[in-house]
Protein backbone atom coordinates (compact mmCIF):
# COMPACT_ATOMS: atom_id res chain seq x y z
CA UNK A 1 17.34 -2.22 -11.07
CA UNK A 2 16.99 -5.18 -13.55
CA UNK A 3 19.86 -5.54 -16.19
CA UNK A 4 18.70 -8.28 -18.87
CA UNK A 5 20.66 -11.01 -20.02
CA UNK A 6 19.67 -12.76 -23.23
CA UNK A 7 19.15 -17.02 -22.69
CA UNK A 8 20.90 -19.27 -24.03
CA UNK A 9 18.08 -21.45 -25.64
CA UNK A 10 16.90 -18.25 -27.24
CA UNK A 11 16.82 -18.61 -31.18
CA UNK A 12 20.07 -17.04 -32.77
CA UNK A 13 18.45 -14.24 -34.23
CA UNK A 14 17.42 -12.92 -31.01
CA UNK A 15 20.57 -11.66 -30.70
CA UNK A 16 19.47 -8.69 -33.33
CA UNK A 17 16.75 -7.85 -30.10
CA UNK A 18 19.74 -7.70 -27.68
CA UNK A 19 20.96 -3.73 -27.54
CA UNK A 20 17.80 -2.49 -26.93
CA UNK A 21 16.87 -5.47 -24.51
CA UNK A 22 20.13 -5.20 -21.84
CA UNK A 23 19.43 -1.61 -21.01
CA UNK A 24 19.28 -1.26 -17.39
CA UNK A 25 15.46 -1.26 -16.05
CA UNK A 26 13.38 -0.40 -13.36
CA UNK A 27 10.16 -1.94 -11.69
CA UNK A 28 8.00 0.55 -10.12
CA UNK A 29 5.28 -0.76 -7.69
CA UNK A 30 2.05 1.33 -7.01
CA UNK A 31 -1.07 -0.23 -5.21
CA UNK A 32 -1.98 -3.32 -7.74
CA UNK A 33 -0.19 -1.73 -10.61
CA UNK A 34 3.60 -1.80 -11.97
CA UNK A 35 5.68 0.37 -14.05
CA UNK A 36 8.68 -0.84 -16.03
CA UNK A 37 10.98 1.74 -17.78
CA UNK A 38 14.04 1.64 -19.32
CA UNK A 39 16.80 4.28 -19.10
CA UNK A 40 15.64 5.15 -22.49
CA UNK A 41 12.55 6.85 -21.08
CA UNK A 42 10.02 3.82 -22.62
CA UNK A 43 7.46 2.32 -20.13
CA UNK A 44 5.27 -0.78 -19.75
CA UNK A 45 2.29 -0.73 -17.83
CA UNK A 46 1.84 -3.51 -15.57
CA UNK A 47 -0.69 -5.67 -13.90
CA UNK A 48 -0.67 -7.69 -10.54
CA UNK A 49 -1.65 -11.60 -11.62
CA UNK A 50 -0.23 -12.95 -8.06
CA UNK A 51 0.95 -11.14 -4.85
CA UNK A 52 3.88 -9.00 -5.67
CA UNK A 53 3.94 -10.76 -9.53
CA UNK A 54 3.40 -8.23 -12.76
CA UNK A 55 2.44 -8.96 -16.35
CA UNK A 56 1.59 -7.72 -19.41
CA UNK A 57 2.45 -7.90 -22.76
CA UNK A 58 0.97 -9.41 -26.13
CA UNK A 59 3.85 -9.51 -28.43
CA UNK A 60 6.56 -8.93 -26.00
CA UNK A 61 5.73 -10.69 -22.72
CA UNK A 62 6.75 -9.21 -19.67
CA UNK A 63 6.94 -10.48 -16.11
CA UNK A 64 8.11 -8.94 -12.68
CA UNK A 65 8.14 -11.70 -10.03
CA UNK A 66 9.24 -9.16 -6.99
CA UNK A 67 7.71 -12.30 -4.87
CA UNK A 68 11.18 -14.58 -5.58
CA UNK A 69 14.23 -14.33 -4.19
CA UNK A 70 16.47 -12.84 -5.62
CA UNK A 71 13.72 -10.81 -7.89
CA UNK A 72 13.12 -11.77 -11.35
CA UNK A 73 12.18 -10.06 -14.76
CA UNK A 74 11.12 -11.93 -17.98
CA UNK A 75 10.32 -10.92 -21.37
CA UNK A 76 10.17 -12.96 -24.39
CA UNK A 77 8.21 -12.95 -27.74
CA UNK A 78 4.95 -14.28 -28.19
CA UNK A 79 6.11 -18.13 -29.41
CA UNK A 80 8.78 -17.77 -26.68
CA UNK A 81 11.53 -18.39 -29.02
CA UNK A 82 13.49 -15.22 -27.79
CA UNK A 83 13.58 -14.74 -23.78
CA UNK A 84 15.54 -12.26 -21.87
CA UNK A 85 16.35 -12.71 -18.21
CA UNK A 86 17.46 -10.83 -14.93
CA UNK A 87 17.76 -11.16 -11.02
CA UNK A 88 17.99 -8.46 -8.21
CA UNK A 89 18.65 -8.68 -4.87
């Protein structure tokens, strides 16, 4: 479970983005696919660029890097001006 944290160098009106952003998530791994939902119910579909690393996204840009330790989620925007950022062990 991934809880996002909004970074400090994003732009201030990121910040609008936030509540819907910090929901708890999960990462889903199955074969060279990923899933990430959100307790909402919304999902992302996923695809391996590395070993155990998932992206996708065009104007939100997400990746898992389940490779790292401790685990690591990222999504930002497209011009990378807003960025949102977890760990898990």
């Amino acid at each position: 479970m991934f809880t996002l944290a909004l970074t400090p160098d994003s732009v201030t009106g990121c910040i609008l983005a936030d509540p819907s952003m910090t929901r708890p998530v999960t990462v889903t791994v199955t074969n060279d696919k990923a899933v990430l939902l959100t307790l909402g119910g919304i999902h992302y579909d996923l695809t391996r660029v590395a070993p155990n690393v998932y992206a996708e996204g065009y104007w939100v840009k997400i990746e898992a890097n389940l490779a790292s330790t401790p685990k690591r989620l990222t999504l930002r925007n497209d011009d990378g001006s807003c960025k949102w950022v977890a760990t898990a062990g």
